[in-house]
Protein backbone atom coordinates (compact mmCIF):
# COMPACT_ATOMS: atom_id res chain seq x y z
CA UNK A 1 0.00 0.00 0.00
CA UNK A 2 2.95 2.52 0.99
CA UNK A 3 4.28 2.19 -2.54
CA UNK A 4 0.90 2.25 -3.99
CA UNK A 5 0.21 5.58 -2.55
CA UNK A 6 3.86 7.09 -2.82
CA UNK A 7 3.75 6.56 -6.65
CA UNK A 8 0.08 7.78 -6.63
CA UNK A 9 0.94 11.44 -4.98
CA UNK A 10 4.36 11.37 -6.96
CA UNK A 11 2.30 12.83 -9.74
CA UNK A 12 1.73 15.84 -7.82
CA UNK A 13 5.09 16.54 -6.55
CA UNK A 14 6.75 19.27 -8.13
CA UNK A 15 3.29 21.15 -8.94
CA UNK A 16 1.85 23.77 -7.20
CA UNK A 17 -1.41 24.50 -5.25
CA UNK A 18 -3.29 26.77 -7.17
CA UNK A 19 -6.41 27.21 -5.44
CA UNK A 20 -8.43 25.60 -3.15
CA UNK A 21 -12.33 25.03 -3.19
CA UNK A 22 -15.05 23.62 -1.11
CA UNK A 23 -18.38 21.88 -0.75
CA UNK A 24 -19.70 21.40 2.57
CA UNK A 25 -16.94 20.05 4.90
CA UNK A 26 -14.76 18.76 1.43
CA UNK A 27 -11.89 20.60 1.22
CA UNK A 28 -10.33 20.67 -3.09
CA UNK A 29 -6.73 21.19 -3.13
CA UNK A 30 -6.09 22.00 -6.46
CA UNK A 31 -2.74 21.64 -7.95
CA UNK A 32 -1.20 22.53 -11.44
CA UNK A 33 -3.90 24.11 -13.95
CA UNK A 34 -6.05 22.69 -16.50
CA UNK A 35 -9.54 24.08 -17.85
CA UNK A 36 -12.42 21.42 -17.51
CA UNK A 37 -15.91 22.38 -19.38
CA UNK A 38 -18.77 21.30 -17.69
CA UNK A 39 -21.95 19.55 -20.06
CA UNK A 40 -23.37 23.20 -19.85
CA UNK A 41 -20.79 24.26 -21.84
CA UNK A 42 -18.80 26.24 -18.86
CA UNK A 43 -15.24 26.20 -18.88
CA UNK A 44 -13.60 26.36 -15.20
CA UNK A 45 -10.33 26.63 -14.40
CA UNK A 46 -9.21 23.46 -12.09
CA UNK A 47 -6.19 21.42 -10.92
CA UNK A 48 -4.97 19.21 -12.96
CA UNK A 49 -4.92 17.17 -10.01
CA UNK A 50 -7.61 17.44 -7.26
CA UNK A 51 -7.05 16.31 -3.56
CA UNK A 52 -10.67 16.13 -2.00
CA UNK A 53 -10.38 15.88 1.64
CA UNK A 54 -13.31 14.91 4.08
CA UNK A 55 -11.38 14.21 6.87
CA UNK A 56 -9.82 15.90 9.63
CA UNK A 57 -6.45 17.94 8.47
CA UNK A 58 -4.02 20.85 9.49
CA UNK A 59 -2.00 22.96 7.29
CA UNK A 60 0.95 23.95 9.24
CA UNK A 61 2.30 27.05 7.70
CA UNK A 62 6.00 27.99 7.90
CA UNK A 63 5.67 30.99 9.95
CA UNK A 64 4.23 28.42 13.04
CA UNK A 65 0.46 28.91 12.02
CA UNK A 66 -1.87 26.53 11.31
CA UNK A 67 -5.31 26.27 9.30
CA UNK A 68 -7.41 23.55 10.67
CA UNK A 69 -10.36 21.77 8.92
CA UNK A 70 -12.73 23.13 12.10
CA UNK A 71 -12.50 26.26 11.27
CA UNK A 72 -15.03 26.27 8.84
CA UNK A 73 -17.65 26.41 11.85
CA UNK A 74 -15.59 29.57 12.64
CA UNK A 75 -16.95 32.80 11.44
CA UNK A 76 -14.59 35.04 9.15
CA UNK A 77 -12.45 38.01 10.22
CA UNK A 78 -14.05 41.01 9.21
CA UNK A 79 -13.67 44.92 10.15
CA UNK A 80 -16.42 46.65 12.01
CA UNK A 81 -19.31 44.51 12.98
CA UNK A 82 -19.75 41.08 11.87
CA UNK A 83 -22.81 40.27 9.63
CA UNK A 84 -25.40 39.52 11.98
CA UNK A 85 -26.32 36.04 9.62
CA UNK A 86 -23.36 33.47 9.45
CA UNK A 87 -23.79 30.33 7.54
CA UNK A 88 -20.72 28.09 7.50
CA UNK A 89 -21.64 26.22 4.00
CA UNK A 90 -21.37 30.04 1.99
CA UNK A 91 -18.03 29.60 0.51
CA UNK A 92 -15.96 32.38 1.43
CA UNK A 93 -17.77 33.09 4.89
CA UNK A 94 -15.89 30.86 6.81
CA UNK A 95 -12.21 31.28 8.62
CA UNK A 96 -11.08 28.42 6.97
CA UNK A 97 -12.18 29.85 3.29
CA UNK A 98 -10.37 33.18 4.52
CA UNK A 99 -7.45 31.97 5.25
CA UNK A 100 -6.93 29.31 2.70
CA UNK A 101 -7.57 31.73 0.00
CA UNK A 102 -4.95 33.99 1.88
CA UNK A 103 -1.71 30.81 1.29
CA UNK A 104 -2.76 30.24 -2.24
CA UNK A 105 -2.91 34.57 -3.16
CA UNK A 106 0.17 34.88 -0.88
CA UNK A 107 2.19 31.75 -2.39
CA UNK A 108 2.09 32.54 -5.87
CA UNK A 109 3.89 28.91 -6.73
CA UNK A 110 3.65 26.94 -3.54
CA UNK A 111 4.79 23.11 -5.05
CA UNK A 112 4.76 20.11 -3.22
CA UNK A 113 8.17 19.40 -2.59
CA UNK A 114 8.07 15.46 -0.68
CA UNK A 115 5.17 13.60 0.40
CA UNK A 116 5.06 11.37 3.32
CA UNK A 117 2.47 8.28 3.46
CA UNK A 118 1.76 7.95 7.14
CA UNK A 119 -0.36 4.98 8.79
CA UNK A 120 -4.23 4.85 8.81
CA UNK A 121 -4.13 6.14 5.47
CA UNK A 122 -2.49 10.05 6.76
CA UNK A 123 -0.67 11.55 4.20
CA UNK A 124 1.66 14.86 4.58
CA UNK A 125 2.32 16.86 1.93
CA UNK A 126 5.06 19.51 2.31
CA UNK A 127 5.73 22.25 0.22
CA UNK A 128 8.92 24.02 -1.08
CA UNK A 129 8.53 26.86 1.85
CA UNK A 130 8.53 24.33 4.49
CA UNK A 131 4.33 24.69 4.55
CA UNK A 132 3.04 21.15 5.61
CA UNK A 133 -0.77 19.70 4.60
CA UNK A 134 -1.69 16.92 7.28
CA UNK A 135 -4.46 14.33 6.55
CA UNK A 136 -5.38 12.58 9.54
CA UNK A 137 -8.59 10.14 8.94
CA UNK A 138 -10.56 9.16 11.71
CA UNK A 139 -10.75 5.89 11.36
CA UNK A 140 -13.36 5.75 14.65
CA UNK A 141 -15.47 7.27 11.94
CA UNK A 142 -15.73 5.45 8.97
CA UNK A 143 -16.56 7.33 5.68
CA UNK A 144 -16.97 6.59 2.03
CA UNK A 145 -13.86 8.30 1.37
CA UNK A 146 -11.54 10.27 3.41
CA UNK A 147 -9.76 11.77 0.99
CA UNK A 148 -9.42 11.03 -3.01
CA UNK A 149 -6.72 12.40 -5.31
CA UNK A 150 -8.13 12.73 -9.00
CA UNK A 151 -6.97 13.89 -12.10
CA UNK A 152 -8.87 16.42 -13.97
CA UNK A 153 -7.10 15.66 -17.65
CA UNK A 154 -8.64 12.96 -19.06
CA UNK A 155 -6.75 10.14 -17.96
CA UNK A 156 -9.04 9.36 -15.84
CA UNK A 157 -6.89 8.70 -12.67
CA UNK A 158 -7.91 8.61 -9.34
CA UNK A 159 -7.07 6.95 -5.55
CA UNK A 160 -8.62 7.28 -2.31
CA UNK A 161 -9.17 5.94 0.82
CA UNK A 162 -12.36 4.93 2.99
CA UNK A 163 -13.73 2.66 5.01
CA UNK A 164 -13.52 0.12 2.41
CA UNK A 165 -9.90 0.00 2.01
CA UNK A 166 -7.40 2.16 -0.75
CA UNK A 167 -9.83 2.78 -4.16
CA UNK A 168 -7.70 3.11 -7.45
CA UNK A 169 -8.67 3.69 -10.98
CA UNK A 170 -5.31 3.86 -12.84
CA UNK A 171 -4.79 6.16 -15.91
């Protein structure tokens, strides 16, 4: 499995996190570019990899912050007087949304520069700045999936982990 996953992430070392998205409590960490066009005929600008997280993770930043997945319960930082209506699942309203979007505009090319597979299916990704991305699964909780790296090219790639074990669909 260690060399299963190793060789899986190897195809995102090197590239860097671009932008970050999220539905719900799944955190997209988007890395490299591509353009995908949806069946409505919209063209979005994606990773050409996708991590999809739904699991607990920190991002430990160099500067000895860290952005945890719990803070998207948190409201954001705002001057004067908070909006008196807070709802977590509006993207951008959130700490977490805040301050993610604040690494990838402040980065400009934050790459992945050695990833670590840990046990219980954590991985650690850290980046050329000495930024590290944590994934710590739960496995007390059993999901679907607790994370799932995807390509977004065509090749159809894509491994995850759940429950069920490590899920692969080689390209």
């Amino acid at each position: 499995m260690q060399q299963q996953l190793q060789a899986a992430f190897g195809k995102i070392e090197g590239l860097p996190l671009t932008k970050t998205t999220r539905n719900e409590l799944v955190q997209y960490f988007h890395f490299g570019k591509t353009s995908y066009t949806t069946p409505q005929g919209l063209i979005l600008d994606v990773g050409a990899y996708t991590l999809a997280v739904n699991c607990p993770w920190t991002l430990h930043l160099a500067k000895g912050e860290t952005i945890k997945h719990s803070e998207v319960f948190m409201r954001k930082r705002e001057p004067g007087l908070p909006s008196p209506k807070f709802d977590w699942k509006v993207p951008g309203a959130n700490l977490r949304d805040q301050r993610l979007q604040g690494v990838v505009i402040s980065s400009q090319a934050l790459a992945i520069e050695r990833v670590e597979i840990k046990d219980a299916y954590g991985i650690e990704l850290t980046f050329v700045n000495g930024d590290c991305l944590v994934l710590a699964p739960d496995l007390s909780k059993p999901q679907e999936a607790y994370w799932q790296l995807f390509s977004n090219t065509g090749d159809n790639f894509s491994i995850g982990a759940g429950a069920a074990g490590i899920m692969e669909n080689k390209a």
